[in-house]
C-alpha atoms as a PDB file:
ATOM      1  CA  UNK A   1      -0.554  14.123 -12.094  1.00  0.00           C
ATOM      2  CA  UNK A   2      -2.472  12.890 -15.177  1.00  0.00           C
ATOM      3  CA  UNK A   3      -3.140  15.160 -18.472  1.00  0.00           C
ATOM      4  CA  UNK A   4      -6.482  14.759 -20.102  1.00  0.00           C
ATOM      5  CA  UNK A   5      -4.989  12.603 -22.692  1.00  0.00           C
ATOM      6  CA  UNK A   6      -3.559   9.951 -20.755  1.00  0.00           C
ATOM      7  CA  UNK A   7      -6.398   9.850 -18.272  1.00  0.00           C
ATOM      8  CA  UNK A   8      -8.500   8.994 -21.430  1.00  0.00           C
ATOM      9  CA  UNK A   9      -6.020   6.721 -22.545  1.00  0.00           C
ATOM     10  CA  UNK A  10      -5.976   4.802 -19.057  1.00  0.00           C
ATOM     11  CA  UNK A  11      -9.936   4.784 -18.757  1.00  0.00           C
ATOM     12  CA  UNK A  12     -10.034   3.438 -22.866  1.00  0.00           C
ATOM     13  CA  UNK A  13      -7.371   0.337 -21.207  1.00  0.00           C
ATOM     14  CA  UNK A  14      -9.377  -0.532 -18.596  1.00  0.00           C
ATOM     15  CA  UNK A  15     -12.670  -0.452 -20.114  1.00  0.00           C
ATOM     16  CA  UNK A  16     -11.296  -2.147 -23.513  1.00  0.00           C
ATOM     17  CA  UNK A  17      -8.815  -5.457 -21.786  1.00  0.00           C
ATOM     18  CA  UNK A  18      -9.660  -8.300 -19.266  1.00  0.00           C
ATOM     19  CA  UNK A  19      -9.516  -7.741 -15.953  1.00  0.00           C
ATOM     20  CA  UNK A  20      -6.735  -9.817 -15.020  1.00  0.00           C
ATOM     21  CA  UNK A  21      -4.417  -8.211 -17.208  1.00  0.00           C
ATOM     22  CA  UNK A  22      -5.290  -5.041 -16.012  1.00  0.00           C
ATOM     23  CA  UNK A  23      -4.383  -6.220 -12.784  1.00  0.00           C
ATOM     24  CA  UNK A  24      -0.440  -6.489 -13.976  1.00  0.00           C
ATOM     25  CA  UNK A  25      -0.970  -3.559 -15.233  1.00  0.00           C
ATOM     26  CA  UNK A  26       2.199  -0.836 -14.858  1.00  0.00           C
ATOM     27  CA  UNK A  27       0.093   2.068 -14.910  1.00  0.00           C
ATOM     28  CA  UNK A  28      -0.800   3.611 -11.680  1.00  0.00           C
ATOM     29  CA  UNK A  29      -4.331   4.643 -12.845  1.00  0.00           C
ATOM     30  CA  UNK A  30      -5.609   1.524 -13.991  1.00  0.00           C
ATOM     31  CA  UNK A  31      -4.276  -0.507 -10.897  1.00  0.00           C
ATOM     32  CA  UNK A  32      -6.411   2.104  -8.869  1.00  0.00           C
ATOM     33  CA  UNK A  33      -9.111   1.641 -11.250  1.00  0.00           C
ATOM     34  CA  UNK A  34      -8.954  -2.106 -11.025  1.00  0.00           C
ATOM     35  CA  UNK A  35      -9.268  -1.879  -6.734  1.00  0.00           C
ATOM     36  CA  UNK A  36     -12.251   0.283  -7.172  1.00  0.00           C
ATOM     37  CA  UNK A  37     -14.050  -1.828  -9.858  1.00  0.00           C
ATOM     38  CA  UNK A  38     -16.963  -3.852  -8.165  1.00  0.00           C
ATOM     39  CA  UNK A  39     -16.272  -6.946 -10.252  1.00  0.00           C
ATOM     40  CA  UNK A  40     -12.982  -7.121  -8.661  1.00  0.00           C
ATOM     41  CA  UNK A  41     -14.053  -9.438  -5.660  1.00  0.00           C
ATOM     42  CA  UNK A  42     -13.084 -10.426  -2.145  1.00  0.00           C
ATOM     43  CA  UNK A  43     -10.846 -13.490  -3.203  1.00  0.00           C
ATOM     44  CA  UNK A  44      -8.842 -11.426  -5.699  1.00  0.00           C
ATOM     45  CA  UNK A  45      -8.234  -8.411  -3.062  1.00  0.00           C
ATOM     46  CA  UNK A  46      -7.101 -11.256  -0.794  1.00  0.00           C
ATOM     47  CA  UNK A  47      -4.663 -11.987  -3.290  1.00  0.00           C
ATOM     48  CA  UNK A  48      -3.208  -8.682  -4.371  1.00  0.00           C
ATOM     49  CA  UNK A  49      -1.996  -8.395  -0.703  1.00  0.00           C
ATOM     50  CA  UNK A  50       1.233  -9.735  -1.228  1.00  0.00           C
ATOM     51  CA  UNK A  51       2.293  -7.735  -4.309  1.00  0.00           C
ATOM     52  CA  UNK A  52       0.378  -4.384  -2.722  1.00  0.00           C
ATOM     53  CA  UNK A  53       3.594  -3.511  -0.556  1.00  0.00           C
ATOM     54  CA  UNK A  54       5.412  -3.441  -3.880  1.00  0.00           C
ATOM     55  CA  UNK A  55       3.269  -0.827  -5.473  1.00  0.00           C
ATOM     56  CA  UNK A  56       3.375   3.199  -5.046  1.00  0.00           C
ATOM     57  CA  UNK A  57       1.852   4.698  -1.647  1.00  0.00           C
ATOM     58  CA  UNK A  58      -1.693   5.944  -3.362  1.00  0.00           C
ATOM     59  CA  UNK A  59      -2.089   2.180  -5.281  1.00  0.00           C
ATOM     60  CA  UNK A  60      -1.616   1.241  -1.214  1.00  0.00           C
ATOM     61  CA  UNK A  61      -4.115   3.748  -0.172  1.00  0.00           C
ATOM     62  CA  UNK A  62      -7.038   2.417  -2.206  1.00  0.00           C
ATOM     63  CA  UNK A  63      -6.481  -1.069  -1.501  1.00  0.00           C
ATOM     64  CA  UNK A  64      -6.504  -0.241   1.899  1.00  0.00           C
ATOM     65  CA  UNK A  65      -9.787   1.620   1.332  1.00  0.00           C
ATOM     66  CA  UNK A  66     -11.319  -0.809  -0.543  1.00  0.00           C
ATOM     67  CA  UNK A  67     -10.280  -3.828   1.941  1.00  0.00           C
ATOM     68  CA  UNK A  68     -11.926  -1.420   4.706  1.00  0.00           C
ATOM     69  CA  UNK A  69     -15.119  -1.072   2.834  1.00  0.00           C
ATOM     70  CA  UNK A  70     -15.284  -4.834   1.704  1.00  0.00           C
ATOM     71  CA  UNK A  71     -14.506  -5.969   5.521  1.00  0.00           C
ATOM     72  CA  UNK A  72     -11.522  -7.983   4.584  1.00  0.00           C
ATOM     73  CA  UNK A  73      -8.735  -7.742   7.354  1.00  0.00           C
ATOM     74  CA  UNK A  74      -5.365  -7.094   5.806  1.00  0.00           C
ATOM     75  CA  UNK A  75      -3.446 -10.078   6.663  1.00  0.00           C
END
């Protein structure tokens, strides 16, 4: 559960840093934020798939929702 303030503060992160910092990014938000983000392509979801099983059950959830949506086959 997120307050108002550090929803804001996440959203101000990820709009205002690169994305591949964002992607080593500690905060469970902006990693979520990151899978979702178009820009983020096929090659770097391919990637993420062997630190994924490292990060919290909902980070997991998207990237198994974007994968799904993308058609990439979770190796």
């Amino acid at each position: 559960v997120y307050s108002q303030v550090e929803f804001i503060e996440a959203v101000n992160e990820y709009l205002n840093s690169p994305k591949e910092a964002l992607i080593k990014s500690d905060n469970t938000l902006i990693k979520i934020l990151v899978i979702l983000d178009r820009r983020v392509g096929k090659r770097t979801l391919e990637n993420m798939h062997n630190t994924i099983t490292t990060e919290e059950e909902i980070v997991q959830y998207f990237y198994k929702l974007r994968c799904d949506a993308e058609g990439i086959m979770e190796l």
